[in-house]
C-alpha atoms as a PDB file:
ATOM      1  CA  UNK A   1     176.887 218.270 141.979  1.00  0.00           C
ATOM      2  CA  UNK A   2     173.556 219.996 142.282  1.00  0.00           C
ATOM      3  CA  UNK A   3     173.531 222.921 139.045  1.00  0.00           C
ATOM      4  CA  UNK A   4     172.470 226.188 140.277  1.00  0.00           C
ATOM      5  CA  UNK A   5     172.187 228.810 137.289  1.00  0.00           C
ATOM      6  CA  UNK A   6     173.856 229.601 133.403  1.00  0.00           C
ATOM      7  CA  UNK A   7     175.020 232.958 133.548  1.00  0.00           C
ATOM      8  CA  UNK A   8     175.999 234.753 130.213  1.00  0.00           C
ATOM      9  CA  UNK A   9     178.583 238.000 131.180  1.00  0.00           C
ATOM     10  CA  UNK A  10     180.328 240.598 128.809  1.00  0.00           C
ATOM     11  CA  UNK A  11     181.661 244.240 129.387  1.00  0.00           C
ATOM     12  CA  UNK A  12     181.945 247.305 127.777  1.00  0.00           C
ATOM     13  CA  UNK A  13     179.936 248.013 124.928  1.00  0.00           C
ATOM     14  CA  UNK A  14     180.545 251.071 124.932  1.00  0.00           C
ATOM     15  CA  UNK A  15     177.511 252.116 123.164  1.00  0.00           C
ATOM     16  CA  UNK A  16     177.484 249.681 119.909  1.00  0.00           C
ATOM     17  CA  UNK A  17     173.301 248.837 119.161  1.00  0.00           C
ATOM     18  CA  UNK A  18     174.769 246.199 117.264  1.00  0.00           C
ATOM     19  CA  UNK A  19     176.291 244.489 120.163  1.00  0.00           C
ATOM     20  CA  UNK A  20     173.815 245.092 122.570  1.00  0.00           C
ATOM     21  CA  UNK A  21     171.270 242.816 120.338  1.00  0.00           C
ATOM     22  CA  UNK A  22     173.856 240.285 120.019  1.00  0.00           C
ATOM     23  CA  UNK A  23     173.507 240.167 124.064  1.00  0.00           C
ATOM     24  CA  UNK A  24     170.344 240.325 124.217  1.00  0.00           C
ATOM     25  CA  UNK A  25     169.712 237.413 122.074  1.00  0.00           C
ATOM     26  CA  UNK A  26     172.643 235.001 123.877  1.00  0.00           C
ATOM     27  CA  UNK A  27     169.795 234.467 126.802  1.00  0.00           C
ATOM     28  CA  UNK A  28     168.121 232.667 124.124  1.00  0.00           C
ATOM     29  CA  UNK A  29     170.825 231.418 122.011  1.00  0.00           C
ATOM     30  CA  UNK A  30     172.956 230.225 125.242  1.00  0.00           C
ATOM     31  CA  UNK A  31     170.009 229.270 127.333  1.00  0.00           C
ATOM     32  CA  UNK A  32     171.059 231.831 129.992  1.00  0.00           C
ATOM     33  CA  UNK A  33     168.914 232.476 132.969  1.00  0.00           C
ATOM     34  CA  UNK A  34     171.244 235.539 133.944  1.00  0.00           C
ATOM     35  CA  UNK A  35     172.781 238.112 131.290  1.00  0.00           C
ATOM     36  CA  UNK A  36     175.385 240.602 132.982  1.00  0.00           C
ATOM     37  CA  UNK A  37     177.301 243.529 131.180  1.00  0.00           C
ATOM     38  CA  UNK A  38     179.669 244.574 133.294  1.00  0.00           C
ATOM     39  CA  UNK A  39     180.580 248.214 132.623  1.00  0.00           C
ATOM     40  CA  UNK A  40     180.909 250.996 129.850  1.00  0.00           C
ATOM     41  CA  UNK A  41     177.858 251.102 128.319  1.00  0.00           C
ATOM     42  CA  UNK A  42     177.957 254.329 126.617  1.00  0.00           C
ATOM     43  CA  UNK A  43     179.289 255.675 123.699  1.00  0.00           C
ATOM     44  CA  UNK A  44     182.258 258.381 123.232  1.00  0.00           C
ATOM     45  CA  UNK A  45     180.599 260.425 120.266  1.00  0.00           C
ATOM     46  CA  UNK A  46     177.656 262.377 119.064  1.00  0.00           C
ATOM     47  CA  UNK A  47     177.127 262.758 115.630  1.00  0.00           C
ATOM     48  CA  UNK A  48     174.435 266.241 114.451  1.00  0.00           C
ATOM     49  CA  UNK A  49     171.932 265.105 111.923  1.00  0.00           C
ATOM     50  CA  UNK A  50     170.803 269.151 111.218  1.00  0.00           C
ATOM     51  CA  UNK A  51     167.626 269.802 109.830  1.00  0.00           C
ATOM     52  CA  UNK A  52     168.029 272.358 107.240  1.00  0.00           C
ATOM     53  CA  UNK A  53     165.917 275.212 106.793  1.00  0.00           C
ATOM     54  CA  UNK A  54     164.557 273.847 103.565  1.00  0.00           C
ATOM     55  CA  UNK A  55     163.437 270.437 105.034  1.00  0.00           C
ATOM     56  CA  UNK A  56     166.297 268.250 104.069  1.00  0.00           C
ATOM     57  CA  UNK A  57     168.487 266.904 106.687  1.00  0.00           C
ATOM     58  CA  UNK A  58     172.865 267.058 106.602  1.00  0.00           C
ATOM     59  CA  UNK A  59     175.456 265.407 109.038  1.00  0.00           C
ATOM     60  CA  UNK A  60     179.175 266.570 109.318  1.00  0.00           C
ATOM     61  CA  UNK A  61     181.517 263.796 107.074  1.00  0.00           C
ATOM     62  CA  UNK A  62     180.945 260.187 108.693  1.00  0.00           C
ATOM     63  CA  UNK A  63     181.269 256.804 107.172  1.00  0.00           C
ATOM     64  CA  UNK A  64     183.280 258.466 104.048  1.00  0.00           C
ATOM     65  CA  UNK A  65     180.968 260.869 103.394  1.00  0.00           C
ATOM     66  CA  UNK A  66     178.334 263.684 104.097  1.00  0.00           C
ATOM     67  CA  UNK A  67     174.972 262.755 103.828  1.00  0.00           C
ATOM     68  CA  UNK A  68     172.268 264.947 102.658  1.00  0.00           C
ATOM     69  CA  UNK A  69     168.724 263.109 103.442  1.00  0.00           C
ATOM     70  CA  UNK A  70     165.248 264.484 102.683  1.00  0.00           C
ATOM     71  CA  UNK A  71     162.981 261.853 104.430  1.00  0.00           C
ATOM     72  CA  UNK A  72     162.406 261.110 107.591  1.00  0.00           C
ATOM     73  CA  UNK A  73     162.618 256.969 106.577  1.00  0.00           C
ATOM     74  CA  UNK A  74     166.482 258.395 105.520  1.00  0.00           C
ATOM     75  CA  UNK A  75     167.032 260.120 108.472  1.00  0.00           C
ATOM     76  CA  UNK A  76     166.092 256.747 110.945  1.00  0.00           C
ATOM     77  CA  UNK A  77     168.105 254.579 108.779  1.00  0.00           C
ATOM     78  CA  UNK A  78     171.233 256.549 109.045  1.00  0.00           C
ATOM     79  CA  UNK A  79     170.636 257.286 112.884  1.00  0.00           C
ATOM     80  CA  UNK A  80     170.556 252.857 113.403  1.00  0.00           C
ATOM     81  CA  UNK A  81     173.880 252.852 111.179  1.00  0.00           C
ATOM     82  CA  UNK A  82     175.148 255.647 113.919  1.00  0.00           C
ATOM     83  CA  UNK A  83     173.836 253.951 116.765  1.00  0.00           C
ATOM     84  CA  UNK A  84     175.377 249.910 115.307  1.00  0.00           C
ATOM     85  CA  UNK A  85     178.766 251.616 115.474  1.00  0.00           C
ATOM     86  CA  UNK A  86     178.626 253.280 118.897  1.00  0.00           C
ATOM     87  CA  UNK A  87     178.068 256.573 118.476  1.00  0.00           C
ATOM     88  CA  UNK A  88     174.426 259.002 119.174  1.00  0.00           C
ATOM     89  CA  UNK A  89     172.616 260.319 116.388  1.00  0.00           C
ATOM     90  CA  UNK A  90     171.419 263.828 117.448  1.00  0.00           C
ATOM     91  CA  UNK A  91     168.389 265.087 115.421  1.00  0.00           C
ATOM     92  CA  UNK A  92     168.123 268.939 115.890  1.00  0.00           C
ATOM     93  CA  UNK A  93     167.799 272.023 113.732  1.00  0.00           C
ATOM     94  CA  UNK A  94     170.687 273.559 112.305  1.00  0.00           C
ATOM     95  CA  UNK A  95     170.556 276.667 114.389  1.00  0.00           C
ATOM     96  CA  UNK A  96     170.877 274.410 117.518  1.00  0.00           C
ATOM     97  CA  UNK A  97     173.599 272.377 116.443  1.00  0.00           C
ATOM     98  CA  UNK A  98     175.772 275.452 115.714  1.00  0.00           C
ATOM     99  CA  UNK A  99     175.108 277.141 118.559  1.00  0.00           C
ATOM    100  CA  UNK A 100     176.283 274.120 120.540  1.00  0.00           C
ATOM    101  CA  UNK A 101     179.504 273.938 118.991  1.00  0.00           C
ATOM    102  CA  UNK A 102     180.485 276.884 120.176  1.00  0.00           C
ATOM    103  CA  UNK A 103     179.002 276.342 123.461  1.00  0.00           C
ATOM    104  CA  UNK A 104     181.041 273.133 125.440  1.00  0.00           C
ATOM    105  CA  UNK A 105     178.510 273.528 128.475  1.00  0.00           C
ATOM    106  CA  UNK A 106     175.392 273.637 126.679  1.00  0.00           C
ATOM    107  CA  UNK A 107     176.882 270.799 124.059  1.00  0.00           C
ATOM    108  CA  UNK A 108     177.774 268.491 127.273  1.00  0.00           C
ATOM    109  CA  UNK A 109     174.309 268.397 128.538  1.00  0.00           C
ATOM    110  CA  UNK A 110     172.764 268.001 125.348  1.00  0.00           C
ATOM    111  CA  UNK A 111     175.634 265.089 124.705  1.00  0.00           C
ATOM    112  CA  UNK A 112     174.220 263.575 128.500  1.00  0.00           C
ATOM    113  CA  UNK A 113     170.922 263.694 127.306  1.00  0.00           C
ATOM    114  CA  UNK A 114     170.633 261.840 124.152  1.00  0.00           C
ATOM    115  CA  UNK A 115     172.925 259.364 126.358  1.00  0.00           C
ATOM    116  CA  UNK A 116     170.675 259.467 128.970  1.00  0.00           C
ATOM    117  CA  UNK A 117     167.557 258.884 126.388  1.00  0.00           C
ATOM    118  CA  UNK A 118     169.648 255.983 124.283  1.00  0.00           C
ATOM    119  CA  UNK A 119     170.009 254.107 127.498  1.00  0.00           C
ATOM    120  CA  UNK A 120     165.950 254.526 128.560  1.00  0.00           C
ATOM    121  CA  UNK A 121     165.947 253.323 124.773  1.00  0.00           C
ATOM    122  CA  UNK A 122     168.398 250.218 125.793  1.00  0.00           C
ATOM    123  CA  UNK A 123     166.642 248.889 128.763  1.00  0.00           C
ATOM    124  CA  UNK A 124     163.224 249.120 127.355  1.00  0.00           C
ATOM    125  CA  UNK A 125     164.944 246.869 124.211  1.00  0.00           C
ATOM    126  CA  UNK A 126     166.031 244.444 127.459  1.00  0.00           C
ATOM    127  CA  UNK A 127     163.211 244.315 128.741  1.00  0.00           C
ATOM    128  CA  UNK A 128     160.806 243.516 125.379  1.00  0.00           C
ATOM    129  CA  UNK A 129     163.062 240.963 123.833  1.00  0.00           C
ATOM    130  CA  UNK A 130     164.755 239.220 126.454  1.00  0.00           C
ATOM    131  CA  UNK A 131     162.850 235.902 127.687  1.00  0.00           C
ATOM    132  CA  UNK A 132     160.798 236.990 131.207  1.00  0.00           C
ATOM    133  CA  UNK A 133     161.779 234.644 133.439  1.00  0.00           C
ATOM    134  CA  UNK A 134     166.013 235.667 132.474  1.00  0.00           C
ATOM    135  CA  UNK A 135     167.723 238.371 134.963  1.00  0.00           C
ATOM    136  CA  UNK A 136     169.288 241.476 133.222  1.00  0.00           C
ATOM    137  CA  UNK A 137     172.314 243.002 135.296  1.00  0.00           C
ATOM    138  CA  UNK A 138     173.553 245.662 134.000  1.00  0.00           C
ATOM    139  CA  UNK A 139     176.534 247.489 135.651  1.00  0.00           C
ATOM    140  CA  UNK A 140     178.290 251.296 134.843  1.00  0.00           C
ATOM    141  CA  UNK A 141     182.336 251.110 134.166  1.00  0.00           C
ATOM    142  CA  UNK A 142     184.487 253.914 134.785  1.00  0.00           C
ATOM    143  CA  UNK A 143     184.107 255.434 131.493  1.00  0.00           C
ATOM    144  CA  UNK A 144     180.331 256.075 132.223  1.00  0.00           C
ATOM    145  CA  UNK A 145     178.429 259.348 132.987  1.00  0.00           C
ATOM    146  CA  UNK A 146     176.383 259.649 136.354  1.00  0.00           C
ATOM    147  CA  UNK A 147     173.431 260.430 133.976  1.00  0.00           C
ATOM    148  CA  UNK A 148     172.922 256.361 133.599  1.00  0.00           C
ATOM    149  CA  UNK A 149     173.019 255.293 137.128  1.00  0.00           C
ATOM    150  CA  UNK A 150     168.899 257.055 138.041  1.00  0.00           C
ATOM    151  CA  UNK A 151     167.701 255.535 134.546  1.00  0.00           C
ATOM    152  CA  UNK A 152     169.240 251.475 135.587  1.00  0.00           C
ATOM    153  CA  UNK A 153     167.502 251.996 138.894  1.00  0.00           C
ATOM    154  CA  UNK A 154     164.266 253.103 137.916  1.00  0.00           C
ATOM    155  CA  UNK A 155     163.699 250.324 135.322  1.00  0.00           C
ATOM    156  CA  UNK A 156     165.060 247.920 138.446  1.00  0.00           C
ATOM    157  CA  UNK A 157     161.880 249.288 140.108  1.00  0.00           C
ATOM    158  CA  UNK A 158     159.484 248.990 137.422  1.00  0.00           C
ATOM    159  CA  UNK A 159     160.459 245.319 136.421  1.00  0.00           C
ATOM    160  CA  UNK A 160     160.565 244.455 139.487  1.00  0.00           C
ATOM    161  CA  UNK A 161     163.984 243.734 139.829  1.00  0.00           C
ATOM    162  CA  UNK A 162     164.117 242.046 136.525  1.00  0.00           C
ATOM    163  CA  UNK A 163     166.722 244.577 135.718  1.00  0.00           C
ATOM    164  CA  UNK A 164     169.375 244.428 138.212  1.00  0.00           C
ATOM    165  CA  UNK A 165     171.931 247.860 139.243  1.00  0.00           C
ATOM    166  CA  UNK A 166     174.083 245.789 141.291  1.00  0.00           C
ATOM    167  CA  UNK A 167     176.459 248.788 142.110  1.00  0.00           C
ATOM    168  CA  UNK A 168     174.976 249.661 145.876  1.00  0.00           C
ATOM    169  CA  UNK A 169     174.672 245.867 147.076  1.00  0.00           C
ATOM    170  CA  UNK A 170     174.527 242.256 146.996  1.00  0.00           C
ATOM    171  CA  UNK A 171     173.352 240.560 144.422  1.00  0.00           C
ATOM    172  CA  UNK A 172     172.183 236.475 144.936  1.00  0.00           C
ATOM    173  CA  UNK A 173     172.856 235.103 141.512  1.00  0.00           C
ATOM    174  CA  UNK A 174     171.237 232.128 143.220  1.00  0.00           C
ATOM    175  CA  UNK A 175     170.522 230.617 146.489  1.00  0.00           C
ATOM    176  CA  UNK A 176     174.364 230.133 147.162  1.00  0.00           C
ATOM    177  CA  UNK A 177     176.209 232.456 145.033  1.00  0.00           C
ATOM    178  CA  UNK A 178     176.028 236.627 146.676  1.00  0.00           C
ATOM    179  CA  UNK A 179     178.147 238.456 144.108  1.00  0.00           C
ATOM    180  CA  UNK A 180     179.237 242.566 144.891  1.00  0.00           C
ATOM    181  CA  UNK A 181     180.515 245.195 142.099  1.00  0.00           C
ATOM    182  CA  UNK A 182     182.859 247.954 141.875  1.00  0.00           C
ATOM    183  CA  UNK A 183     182.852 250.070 138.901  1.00  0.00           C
ATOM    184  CA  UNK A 184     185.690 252.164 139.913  1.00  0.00           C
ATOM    185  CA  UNK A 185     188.920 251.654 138.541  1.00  0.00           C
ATOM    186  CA  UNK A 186     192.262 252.528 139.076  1.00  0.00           C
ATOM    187  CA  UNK A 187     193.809 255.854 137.076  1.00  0.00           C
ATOM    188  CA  UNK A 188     193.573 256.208 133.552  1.00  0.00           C
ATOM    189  CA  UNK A 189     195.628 258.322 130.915  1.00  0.00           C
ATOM    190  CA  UNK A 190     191.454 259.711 129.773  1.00  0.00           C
ATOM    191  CA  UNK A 191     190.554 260.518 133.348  1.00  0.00           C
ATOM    192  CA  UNK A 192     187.337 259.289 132.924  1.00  0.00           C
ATOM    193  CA  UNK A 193     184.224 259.573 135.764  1.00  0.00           C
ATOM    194  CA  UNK A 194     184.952 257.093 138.009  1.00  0.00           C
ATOM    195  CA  UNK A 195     188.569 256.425 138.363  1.00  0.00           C
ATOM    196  CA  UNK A 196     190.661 257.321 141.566  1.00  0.00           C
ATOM    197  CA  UNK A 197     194.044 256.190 143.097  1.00  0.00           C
ATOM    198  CA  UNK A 198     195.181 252.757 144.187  1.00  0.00           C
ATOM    199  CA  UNK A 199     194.557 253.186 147.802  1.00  0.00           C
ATOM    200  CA  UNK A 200     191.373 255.108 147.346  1.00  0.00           C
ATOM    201  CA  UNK A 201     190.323 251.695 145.541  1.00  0.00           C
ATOM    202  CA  UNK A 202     191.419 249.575 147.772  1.00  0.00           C
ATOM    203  CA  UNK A 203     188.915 251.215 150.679  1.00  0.00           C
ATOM    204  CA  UNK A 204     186.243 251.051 148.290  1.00  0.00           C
ATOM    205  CA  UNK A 205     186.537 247.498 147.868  1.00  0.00           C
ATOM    206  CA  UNK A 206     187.067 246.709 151.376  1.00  0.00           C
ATOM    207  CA  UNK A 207     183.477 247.907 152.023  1.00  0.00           C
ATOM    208  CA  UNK A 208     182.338 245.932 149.021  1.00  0.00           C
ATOM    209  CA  UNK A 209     183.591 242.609 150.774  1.00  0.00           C
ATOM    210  CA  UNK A 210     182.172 243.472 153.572  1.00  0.00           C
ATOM    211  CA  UNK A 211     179.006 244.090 152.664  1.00  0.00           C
ATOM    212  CA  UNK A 212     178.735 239.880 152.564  1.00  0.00           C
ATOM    213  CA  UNK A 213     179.101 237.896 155.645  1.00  0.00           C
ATOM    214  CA  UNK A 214     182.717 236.267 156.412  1.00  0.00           C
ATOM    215  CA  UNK A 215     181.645 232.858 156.006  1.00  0.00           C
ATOM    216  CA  UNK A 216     180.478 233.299 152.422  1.00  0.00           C
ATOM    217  CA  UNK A 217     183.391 234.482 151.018  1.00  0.00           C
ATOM    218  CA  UNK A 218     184.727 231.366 149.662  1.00  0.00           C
ATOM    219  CA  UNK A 219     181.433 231.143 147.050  1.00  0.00           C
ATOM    220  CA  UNK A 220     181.770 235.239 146.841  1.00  0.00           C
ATOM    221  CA  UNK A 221     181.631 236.563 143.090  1.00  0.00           C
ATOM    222  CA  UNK A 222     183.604 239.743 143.031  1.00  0.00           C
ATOM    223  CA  UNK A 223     182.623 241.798 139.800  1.00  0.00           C
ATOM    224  CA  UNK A 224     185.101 244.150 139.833  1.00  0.00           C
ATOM    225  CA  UNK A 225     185.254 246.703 136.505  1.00  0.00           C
ATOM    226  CA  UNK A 226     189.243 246.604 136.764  1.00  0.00           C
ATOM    227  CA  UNK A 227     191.224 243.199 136.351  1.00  0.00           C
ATOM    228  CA  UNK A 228     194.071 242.612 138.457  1.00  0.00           C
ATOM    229  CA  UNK A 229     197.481 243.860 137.928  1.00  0.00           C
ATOM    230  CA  UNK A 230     199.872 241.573 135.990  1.00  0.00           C
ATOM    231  CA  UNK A 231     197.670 238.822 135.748  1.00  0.00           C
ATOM    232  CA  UNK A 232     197.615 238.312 131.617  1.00  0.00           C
ATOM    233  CA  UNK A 233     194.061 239.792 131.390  1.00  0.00           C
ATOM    234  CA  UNK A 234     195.203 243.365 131.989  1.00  0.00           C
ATOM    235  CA  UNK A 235     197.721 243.956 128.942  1.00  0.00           C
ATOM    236  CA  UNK A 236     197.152 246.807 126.578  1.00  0.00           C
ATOM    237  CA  UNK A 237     199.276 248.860 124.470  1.00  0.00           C
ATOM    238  CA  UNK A 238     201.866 251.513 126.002  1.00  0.00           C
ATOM    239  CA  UNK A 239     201.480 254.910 125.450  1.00  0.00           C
ATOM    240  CA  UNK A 240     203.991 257.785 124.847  1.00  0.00           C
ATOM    241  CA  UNK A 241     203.121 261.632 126.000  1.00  0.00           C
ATOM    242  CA  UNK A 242     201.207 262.174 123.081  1.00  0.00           C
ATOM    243  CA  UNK A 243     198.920 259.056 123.988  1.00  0.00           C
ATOM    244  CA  UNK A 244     199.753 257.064 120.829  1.00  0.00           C
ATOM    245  CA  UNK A 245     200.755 253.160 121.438  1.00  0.00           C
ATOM    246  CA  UNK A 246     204.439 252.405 121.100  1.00  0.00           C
ATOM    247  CA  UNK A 247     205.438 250.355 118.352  1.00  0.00           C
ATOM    248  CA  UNK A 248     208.304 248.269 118.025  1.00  0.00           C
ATOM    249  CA  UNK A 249     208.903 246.384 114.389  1.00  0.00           C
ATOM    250  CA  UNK A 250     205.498 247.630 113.930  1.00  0.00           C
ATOM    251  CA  UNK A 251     203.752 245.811 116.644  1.00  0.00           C
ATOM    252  CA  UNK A 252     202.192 247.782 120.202  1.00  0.00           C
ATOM    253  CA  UNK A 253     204.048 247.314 123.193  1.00  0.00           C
ATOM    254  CA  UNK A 254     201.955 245.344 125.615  1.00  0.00           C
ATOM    255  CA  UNK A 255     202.234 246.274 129.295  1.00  0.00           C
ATOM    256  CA  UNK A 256     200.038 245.177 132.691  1.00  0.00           C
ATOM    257  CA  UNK A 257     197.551 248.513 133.286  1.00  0.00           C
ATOM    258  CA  UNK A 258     195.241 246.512 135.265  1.00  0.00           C
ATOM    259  CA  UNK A 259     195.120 247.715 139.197  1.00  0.00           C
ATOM    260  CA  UNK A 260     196.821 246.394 142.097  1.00  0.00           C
ATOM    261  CA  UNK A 261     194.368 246.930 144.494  1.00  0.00           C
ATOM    262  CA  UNK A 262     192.129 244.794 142.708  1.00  0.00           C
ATOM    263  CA  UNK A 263     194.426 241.882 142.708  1.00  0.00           C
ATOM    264  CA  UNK A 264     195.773 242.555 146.486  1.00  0.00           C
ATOM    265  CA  UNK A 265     192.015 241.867 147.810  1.00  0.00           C
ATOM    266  CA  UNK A 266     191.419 238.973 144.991  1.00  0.00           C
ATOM    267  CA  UNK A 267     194.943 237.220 146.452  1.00  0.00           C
ATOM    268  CA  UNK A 268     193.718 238.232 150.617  1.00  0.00           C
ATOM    269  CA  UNK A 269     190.577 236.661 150.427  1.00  0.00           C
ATOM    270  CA  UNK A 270     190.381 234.641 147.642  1.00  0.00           C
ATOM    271  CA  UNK A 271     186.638 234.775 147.050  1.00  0.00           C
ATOM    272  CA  UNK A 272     185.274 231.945 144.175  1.00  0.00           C
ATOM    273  CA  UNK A 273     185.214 234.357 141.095  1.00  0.00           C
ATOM    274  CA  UNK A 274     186.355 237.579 139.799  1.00  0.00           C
ATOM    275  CA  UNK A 275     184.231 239.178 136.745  1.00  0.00           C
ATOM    276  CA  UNK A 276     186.513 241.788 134.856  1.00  0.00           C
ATOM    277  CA  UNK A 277     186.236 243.801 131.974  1.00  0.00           C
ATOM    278  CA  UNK A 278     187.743 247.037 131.396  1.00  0.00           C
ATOM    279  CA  UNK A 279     191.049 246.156 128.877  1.00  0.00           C
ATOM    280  CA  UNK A 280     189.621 245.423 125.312  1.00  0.00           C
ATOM    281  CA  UNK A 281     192.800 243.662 124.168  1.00  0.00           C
ATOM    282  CA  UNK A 282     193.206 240.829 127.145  1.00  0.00           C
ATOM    283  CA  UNK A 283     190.488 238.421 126.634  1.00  0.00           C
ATOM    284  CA  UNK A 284     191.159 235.100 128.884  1.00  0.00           C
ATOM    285  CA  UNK A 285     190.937 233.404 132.015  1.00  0.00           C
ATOM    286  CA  UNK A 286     193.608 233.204 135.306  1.00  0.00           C
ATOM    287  CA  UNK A 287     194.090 231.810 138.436  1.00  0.00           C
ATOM    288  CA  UNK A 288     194.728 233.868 141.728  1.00  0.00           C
ATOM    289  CA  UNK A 289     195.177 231.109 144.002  1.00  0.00           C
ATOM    290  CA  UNK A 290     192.034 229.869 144.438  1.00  0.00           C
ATOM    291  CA  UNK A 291     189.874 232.261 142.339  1.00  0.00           C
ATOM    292  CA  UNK A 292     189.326 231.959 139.115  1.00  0.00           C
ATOM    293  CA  UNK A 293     189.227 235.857 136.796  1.00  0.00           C
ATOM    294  CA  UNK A 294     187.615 236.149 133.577  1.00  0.00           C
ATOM    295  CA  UNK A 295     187.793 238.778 131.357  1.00  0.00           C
ATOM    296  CA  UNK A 296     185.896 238.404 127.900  1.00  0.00           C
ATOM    297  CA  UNK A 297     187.680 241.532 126.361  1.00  0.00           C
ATOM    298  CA  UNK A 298     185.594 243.520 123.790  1.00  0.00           C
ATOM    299  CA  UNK A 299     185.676 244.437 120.108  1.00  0.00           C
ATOM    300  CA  UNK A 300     183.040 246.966 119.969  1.00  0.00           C
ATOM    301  CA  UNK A 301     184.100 248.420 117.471  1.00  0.00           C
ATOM    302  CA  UNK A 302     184.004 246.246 114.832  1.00  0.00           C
ATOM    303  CA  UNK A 303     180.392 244.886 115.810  1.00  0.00           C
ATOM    304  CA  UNK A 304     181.509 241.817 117.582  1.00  0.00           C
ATOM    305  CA  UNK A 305     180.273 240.498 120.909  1.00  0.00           C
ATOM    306  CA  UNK A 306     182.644 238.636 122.973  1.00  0.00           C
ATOM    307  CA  UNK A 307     181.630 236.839 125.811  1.00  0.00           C
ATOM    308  CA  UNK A 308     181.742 234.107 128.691  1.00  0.00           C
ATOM    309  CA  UNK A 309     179.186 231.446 129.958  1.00  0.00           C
ATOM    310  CA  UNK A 310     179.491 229.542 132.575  1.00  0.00           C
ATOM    311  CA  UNK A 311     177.368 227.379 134.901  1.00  0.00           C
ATOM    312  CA  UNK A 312     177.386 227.806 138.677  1.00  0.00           C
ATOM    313  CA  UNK A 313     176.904 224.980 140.766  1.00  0.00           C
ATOM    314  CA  UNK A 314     176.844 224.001 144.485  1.00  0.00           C
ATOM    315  CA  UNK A 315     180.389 223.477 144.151  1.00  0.00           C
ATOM    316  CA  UNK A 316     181.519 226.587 142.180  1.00  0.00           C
ATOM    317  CA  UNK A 317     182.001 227.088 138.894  1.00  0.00           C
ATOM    318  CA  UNK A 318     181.530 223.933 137.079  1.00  0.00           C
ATOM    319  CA  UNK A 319     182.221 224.344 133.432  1.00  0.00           C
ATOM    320  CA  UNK A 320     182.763 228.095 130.767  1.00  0.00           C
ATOM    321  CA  UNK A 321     183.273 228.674 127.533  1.00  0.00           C
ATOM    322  CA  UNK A 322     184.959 231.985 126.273  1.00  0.00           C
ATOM    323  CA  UNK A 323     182.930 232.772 123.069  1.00  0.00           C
ATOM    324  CA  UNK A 324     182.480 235.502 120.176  1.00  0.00           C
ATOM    325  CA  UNK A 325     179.659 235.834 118.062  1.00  0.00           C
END
């Protein structure tokens, strides 16, 4: 069993600096000569730091409190402990800030811009710390903004295709392995950018399998954003009208939310390996026939990086580990 390549792969970090690191470093710690993050890279929140017309800086109440800074040493040291948590410090006078909040237009573009400029930010990180001779892919999820896409793409081109935007075509992991990517998922109660219908997904994954000859299906990976429908890695709490999860005896209600489409083309052509992210609460592994699905789950929120690596070799997927750190 010849081994072809480690590959270290984790999803939606949905804008926590504190995670990111923690994948960044597992190329070293985990001896990975390919890091993926599969989807939902951005954060959900911007938080004002105003400067004040008398040279001190104030935020609106966060972490218990509102802070009122007067150096600039104060004011980078709060932004990190915004940025850890997944949310974008925006430094702008007070005058600004206000007249954004009653602006929603003017506030979203500002909102895409600091996201825009926080991802630059990211992928220059990648790029400095990670070890040269490791691949970064990194791959938008449904709940990310256009605004991304131009700014993965242009630091493909100017590393050379160090850093990877596998959205638009194959990807060789190695010199056996193609893999293709959807981001799209299926609906949504948030309706976020890149959602759409079951059968409007299905199409769109068609054309991704097809992109890769028929023949080399069998050692296809298939890094589809959405896991498959009822599979055990698609759970997450029920909702009510109001969006709140449904308890019973004080526990959420866990139901499938994961799309069909997905696993009608995993179960049709049963390619080697499906990569999913997406549903926070379903971390685990599950067979579709032949194909084995991951999904390492996420706990952004709290700091933590969760995680699979796993070694590919001439015959598949030899050996992973599910890990948290």
């Amino acid at each position: 069993m010849k081994y072809l390549v480690r590959i270290v792969y984790s999803g939606d970090v949905h804008g926590s600096e504190r995670v990111w690191r923690k994948f960044l470093k597992a190329a070293v710690e985990h001896k990975g000569e390919i890091i993926f993050m599969n989807g939902d890279l951005t954060g959900k929140k911007i938080i004002p730091i105003c400067e004040m017309r008398d040279g001190t800086y104030k935020t609106p109440k966060i972490f218990g409190k509102v802070w009122v800074l007067k150096t600039k040493q104060e004011v980078e040291e709060l932004a990190q402990k915004i940025r850890d948590v997944g949310m974008y410090p925006w430094i702008a006078p007070y005058e600004e800030v206000m007249e954004c909040a009653n602006n929603e237009k003017k506030l979203n573009k500002v909102f895409e811009g600091v996201m825009a400029k926080e991802m630059d930010r990211w992928l220059k990180m990648a790029d400095e710390k990670v070890p040269k001779n490791v691949t970064i892919i990194v791959a938008p999820g449904n709940d990310d903004p256009f605004v991304i896409d131009p700014i993965i793409k242009r630091w493909e081109k100017e590393t050379e295709g160090r850093i990877v935007y596998p959205n638009d075509k194959v990807v060789w992991l190695d010199d056996k392995h193609p893999m293709v990517t959807c981001e799209w998922v299926n609906p949504t109660p948030w309706n976020s950018p890149r959602e759409e219908p079951e059968h409007k997904l299905r199409k769109r994954l068609l054309k991704k399998i097809r992109m890769v000859d028929e023949d080399l299906i069998p050692v296809l990976v298939c890094a589809f954003h959405a896991p498959p429908y009822d599979t055990g890695i698609d759970l997450a709490p029920k909702l009510d009208r109001n969006l709140r999860p449904v308890l019973v005896g004080g526990h959420p209600v866990m139901v499938p939310v994961g799309s069909k489409a997905v696993r009608e083309i995993i179960e049709k052509f049963q390619p080697l390996l499906g990569l999913h992210s997406h549903i926070h609460e379903s971390p685990g592994e599950v067979h579709i026939g032949r194909t084995l699905c991951i999904n390492p789950g996420s706990e952004y929120d709290r700091g933590i990086l969760r995680m699979y690596v796993f070694d590919l070799t001439d015959k598949g997927v030899e050996k992973y580990w599910r890990m948290t750190g």
